[in-house]
N, C-alpha and C. Protein backbone atom coordinates (compact mmCIF):
# COMPACT_ATOMS: atom_id res chain seq x y z
N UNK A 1 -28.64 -27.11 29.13
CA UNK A 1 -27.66 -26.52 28.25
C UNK A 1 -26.44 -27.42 28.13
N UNK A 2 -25.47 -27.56 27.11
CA UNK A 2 -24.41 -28.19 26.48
C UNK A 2 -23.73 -28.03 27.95
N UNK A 3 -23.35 -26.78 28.35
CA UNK A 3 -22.46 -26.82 29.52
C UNK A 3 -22.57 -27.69 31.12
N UNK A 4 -24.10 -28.46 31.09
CA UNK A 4 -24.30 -28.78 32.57
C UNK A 4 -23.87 -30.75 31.90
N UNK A 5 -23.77 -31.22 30.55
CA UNK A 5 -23.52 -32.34 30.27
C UNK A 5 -22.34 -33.14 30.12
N UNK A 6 -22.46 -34.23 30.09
CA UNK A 6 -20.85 -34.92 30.19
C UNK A 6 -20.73 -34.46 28.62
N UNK A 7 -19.43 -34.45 28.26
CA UNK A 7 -19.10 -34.03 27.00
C UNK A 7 -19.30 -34.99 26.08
N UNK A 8 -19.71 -36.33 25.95
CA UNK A 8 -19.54 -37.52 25.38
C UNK A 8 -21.57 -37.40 25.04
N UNK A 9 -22.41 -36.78 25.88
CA UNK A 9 -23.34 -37.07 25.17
C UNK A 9 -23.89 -35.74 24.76
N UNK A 10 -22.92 -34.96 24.49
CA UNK A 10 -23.36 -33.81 24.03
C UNK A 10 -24.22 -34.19 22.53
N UNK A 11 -25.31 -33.70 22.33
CA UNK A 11 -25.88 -34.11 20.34
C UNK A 11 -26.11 -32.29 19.63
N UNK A 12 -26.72 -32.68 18.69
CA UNK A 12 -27.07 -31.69 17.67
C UNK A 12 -27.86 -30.52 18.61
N UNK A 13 -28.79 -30.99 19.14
CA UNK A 13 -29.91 -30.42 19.63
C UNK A 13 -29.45 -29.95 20.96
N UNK A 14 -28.11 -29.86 21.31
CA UNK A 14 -27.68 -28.98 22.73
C UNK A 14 -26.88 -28.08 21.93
N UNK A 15 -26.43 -28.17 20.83
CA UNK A 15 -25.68 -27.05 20.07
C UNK A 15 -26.54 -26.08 19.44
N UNK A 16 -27.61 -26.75 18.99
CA UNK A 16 -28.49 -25.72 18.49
C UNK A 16 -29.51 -24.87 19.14
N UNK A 17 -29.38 -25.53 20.65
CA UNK A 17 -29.87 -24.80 21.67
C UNK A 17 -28.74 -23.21 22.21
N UNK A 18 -27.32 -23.61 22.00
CA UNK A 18 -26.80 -22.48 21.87
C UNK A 18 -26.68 -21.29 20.91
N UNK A 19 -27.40 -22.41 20.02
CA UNK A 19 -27.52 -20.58 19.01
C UNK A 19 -29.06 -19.79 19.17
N UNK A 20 -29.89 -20.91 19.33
CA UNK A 20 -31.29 -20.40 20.10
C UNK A 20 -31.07 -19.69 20.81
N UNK A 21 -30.84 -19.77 21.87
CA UNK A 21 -30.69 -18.72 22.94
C UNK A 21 -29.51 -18.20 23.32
N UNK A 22 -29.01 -18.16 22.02
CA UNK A 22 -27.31 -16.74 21.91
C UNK A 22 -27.04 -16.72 23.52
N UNK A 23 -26.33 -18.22 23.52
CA UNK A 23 -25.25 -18.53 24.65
C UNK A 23 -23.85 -17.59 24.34
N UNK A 24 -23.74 -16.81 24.55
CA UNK A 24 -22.56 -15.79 24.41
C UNK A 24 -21.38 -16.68 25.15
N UNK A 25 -20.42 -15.85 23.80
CA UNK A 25 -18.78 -17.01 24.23
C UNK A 25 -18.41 -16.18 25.83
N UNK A 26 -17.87 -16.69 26.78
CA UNK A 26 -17.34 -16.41 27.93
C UNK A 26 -15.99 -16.81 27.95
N UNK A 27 -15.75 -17.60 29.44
CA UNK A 27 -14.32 -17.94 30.14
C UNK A 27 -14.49 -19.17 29.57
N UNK A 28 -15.36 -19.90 29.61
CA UNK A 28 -15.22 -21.30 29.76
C UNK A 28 -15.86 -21.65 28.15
N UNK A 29 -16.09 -20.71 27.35
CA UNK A 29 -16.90 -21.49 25.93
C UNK A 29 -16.54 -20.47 24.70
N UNK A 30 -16.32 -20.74 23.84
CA UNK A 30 -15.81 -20.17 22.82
C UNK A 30 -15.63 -20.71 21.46
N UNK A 31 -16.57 -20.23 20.40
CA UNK A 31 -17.12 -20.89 19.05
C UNK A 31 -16.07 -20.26 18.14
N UNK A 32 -16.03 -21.85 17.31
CA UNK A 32 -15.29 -21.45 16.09
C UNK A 32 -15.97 -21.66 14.92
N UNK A 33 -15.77 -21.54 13.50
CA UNK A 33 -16.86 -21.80 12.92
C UNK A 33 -15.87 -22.91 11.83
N UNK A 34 -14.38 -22.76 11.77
CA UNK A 34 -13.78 -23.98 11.13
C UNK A 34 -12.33 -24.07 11.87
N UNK A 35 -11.89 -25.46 11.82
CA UNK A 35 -11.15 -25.92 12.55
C UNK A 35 -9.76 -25.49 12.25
N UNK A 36 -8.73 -25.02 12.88
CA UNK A 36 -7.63 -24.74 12.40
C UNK A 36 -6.76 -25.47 11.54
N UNK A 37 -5.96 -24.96 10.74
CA UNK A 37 -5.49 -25.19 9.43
C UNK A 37 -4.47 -25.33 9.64
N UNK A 38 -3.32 -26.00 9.00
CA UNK A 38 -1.77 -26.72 9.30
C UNK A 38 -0.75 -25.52 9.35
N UNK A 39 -1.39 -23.99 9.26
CA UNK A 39 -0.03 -23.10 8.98
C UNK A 39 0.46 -23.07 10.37
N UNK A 40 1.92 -22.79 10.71
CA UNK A 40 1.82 -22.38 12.04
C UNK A 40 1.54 -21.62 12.62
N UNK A 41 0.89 -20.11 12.25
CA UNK A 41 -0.14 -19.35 13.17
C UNK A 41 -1.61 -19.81 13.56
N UNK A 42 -1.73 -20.82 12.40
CA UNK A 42 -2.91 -21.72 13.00
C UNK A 42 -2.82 -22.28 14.29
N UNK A 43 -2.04 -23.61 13.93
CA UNK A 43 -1.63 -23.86 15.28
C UNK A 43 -1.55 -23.63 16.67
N UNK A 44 -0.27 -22.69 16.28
CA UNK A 44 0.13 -21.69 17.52
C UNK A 44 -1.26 -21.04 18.31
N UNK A 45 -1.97 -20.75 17.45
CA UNK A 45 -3.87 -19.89 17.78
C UNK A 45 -4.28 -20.85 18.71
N UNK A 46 -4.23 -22.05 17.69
CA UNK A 46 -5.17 -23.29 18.54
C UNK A 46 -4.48 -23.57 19.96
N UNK A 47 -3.02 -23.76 19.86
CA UNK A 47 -2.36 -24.36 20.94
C UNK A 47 -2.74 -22.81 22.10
N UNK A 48 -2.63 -21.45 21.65
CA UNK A 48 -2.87 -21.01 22.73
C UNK A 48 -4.54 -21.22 23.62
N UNK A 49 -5.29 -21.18 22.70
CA UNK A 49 -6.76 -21.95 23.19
C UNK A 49 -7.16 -22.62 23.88
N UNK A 50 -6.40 -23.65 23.38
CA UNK A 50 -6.21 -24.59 24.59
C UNK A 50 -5.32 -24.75 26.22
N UNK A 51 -4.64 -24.50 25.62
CA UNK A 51 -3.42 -23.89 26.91
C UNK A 51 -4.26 -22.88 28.07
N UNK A 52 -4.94 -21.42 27.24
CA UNK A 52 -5.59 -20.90 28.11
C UNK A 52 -6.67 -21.66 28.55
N UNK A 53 -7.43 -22.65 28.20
CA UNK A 53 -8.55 -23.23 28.69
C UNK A 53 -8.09 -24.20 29.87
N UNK A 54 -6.73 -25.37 29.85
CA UNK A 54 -6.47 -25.52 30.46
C UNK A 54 -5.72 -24.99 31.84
N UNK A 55 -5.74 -23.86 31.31
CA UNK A 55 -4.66 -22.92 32.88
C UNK A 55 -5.58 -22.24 33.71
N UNK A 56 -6.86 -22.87 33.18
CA UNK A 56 -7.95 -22.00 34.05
C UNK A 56 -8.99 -22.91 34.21
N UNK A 57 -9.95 -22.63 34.66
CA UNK A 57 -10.69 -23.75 34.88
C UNK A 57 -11.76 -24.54 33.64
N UNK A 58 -11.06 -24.73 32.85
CA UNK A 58 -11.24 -25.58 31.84
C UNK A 58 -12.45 -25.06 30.67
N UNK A 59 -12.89 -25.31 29.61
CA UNK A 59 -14.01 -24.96 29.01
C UNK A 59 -14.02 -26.05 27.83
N UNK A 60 -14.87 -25.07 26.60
CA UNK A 60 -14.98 -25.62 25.39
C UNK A 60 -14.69 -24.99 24.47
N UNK A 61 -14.14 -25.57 23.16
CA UNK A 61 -13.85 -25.25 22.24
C UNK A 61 -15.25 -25.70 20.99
N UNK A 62 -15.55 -24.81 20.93
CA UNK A 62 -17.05 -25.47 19.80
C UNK A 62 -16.68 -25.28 18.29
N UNK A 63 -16.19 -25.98 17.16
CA UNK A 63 -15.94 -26.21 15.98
C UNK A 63 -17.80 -25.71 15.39
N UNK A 64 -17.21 -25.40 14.30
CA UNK A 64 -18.50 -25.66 13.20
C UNK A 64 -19.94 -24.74 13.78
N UNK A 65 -19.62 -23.52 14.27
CA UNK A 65 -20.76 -23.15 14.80
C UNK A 65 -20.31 -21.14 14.51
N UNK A 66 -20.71 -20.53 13.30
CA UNK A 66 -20.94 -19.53 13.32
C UNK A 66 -20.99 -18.52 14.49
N UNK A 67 -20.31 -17.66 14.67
CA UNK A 67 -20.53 -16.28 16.40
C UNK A 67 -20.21 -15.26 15.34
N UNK A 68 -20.97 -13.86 15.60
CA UNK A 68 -20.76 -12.55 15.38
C UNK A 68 -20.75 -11.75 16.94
N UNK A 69 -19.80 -11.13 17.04
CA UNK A 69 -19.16 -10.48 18.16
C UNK A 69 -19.46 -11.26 19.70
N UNK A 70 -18.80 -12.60 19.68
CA UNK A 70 -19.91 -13.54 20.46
C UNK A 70 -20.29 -14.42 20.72
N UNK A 71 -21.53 -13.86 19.85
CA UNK A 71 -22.77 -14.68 19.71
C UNK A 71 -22.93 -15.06 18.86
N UNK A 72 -23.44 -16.94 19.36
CA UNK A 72 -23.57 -17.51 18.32
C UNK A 72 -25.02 -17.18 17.25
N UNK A 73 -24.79 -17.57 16.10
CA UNK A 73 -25.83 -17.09 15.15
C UNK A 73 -25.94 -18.40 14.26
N UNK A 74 -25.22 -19.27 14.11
CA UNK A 74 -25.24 -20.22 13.03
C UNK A 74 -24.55 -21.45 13.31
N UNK A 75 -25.66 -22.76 13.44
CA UNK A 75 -24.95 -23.92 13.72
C UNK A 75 -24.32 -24.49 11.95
N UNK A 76 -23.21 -23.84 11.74
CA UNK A 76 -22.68 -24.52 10.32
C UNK A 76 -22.24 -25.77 9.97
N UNK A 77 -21.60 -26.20 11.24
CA UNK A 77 -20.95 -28.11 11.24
C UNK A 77 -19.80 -27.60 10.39
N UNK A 78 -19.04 -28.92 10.29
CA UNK A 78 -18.19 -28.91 9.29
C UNK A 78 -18.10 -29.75 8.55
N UNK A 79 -17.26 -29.84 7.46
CA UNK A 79 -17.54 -30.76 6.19
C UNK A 79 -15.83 -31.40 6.07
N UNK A 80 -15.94 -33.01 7.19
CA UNK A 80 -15.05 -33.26 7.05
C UNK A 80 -14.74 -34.97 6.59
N UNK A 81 -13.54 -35.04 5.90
CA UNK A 81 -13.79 -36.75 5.24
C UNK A 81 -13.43 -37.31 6.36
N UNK A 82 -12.34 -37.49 7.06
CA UNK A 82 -12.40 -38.23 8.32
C UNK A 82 -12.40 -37.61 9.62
N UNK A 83 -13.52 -38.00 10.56
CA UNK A 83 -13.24 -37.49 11.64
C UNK A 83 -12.33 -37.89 12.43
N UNK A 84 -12.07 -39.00 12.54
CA UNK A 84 -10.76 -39.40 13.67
C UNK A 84 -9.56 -38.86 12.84
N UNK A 85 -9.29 -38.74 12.04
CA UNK A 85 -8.15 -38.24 11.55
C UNK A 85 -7.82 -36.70 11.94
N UNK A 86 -9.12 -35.55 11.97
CA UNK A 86 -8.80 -34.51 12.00
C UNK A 86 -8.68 -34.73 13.72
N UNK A 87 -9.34 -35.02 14.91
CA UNK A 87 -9.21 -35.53 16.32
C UNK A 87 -7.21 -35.68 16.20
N UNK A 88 -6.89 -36.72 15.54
CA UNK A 88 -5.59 -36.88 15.96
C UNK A 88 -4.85 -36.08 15.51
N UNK A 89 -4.96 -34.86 14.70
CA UNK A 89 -4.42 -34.03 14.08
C UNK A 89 -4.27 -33.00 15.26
N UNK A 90 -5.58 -33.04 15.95
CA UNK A 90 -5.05 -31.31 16.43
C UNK A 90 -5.00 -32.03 18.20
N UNK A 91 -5.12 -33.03 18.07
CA UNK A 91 -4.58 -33.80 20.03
C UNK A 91 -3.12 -33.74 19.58
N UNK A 92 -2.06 -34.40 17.80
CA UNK A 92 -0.82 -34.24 18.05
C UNK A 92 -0.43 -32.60 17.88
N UNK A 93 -1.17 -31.54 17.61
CA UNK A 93 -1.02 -30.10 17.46
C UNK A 93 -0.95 -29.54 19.25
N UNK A 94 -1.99 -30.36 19.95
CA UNK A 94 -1.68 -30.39 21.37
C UNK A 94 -0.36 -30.31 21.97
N UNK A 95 -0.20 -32.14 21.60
CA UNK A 95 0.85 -32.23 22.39
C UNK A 95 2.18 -32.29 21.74
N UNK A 96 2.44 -31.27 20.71
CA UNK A 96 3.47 -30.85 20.52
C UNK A 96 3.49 -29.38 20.61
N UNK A 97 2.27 -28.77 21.01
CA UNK A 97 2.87 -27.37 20.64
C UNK A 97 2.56 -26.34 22.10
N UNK A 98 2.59 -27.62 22.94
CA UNK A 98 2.11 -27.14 24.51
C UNK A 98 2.99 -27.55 25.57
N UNK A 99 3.71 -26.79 26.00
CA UNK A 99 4.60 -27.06 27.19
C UNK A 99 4.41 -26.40 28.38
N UNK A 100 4.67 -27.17 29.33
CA UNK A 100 4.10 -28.60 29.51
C UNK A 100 3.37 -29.77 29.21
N UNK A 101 3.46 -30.35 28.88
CA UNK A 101 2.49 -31.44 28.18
C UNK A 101 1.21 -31.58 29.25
N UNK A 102 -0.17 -31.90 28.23
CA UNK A 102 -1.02 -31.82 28.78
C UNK A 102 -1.79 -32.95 29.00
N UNK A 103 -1.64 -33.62 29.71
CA UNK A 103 -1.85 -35.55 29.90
C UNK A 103 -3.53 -35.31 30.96
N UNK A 104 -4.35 -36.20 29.58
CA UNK A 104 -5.65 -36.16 30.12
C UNK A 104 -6.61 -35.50 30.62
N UNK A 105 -6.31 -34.34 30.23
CA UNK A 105 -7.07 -32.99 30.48
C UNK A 105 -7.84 -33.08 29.18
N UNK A 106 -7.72 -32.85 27.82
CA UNK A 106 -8.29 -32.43 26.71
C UNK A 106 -9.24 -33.58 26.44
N UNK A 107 -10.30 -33.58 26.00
CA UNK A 107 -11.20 -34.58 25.24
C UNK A 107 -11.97 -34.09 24.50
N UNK A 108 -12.30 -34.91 23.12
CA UNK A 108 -13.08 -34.77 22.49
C UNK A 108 -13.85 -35.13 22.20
N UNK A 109 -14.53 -34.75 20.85
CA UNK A 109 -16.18 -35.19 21.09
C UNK A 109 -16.73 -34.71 19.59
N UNK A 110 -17.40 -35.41 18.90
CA UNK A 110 -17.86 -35.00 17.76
C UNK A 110 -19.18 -35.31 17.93
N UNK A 111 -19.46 -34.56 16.78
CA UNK A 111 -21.30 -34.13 16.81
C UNK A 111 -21.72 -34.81 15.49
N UNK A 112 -22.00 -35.81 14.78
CA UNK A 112 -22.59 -36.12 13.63
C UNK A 112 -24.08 -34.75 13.37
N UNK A 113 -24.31 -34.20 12.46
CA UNK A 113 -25.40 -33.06 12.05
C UNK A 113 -25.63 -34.06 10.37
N UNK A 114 -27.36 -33.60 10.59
CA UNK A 114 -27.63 -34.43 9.20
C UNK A 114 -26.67 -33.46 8.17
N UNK A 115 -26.87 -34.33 6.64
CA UNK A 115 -26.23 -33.20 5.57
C UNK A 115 -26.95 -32.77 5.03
């Protein structure tokens, strides 16, 4: 499962193993199905997400993946023009909207999915 791997070789086929077998969101994992948006309740959402993930013993944040009360149901991906751009978007949504600053805890990781 996605959760026993280094995060760097996570692929398609460990995500879609979580909707196979409706890996239910917990403490440590929790699906979104699109990435937060520049308003500041966006933000603020995301920054608490993270904040709680870091104040505890750490988890995941899964982009692009459909949950109904949950459970996941739908690996959707997302449809984005640059990926490093949206990465530095929400690492500077990080570390501006999290105090204490959060130095080397967060990493990311993208999933290329065919189109």
């Amino acid at each position: 499962m996605v959760l026993n791997k280094p995060l760097e070789s996570i692929q398609e086929s460990d995500l879609q193993a979580l909707v196979d077998n409706q890996v239910t969101e917990r403490k440590t994992t929790e699906y979104k199905e699109a990435l937060p948006g520049n308003a500041d309740g966006d933000k603020k959402e995301f920054s608490a997400d993270v904040s709680s993930f870091a104040n505890a013993s750490g988890g995941y944040l899964i982009y692009g993946i459909r949950e109904q009360s949950g459970v996941p149901v739908e690996l959707s991906g997302l449809e984005l023009n640059d990926v490093d751009a949206e990465i530095l978007r929400l690492e500077s949504c990080i570390q501006t909207g999290i105090a204490p600053r959060l130095f080397r805890i967060v990493e990311t990781h993208s999933v290329p999915l065919p189109t």
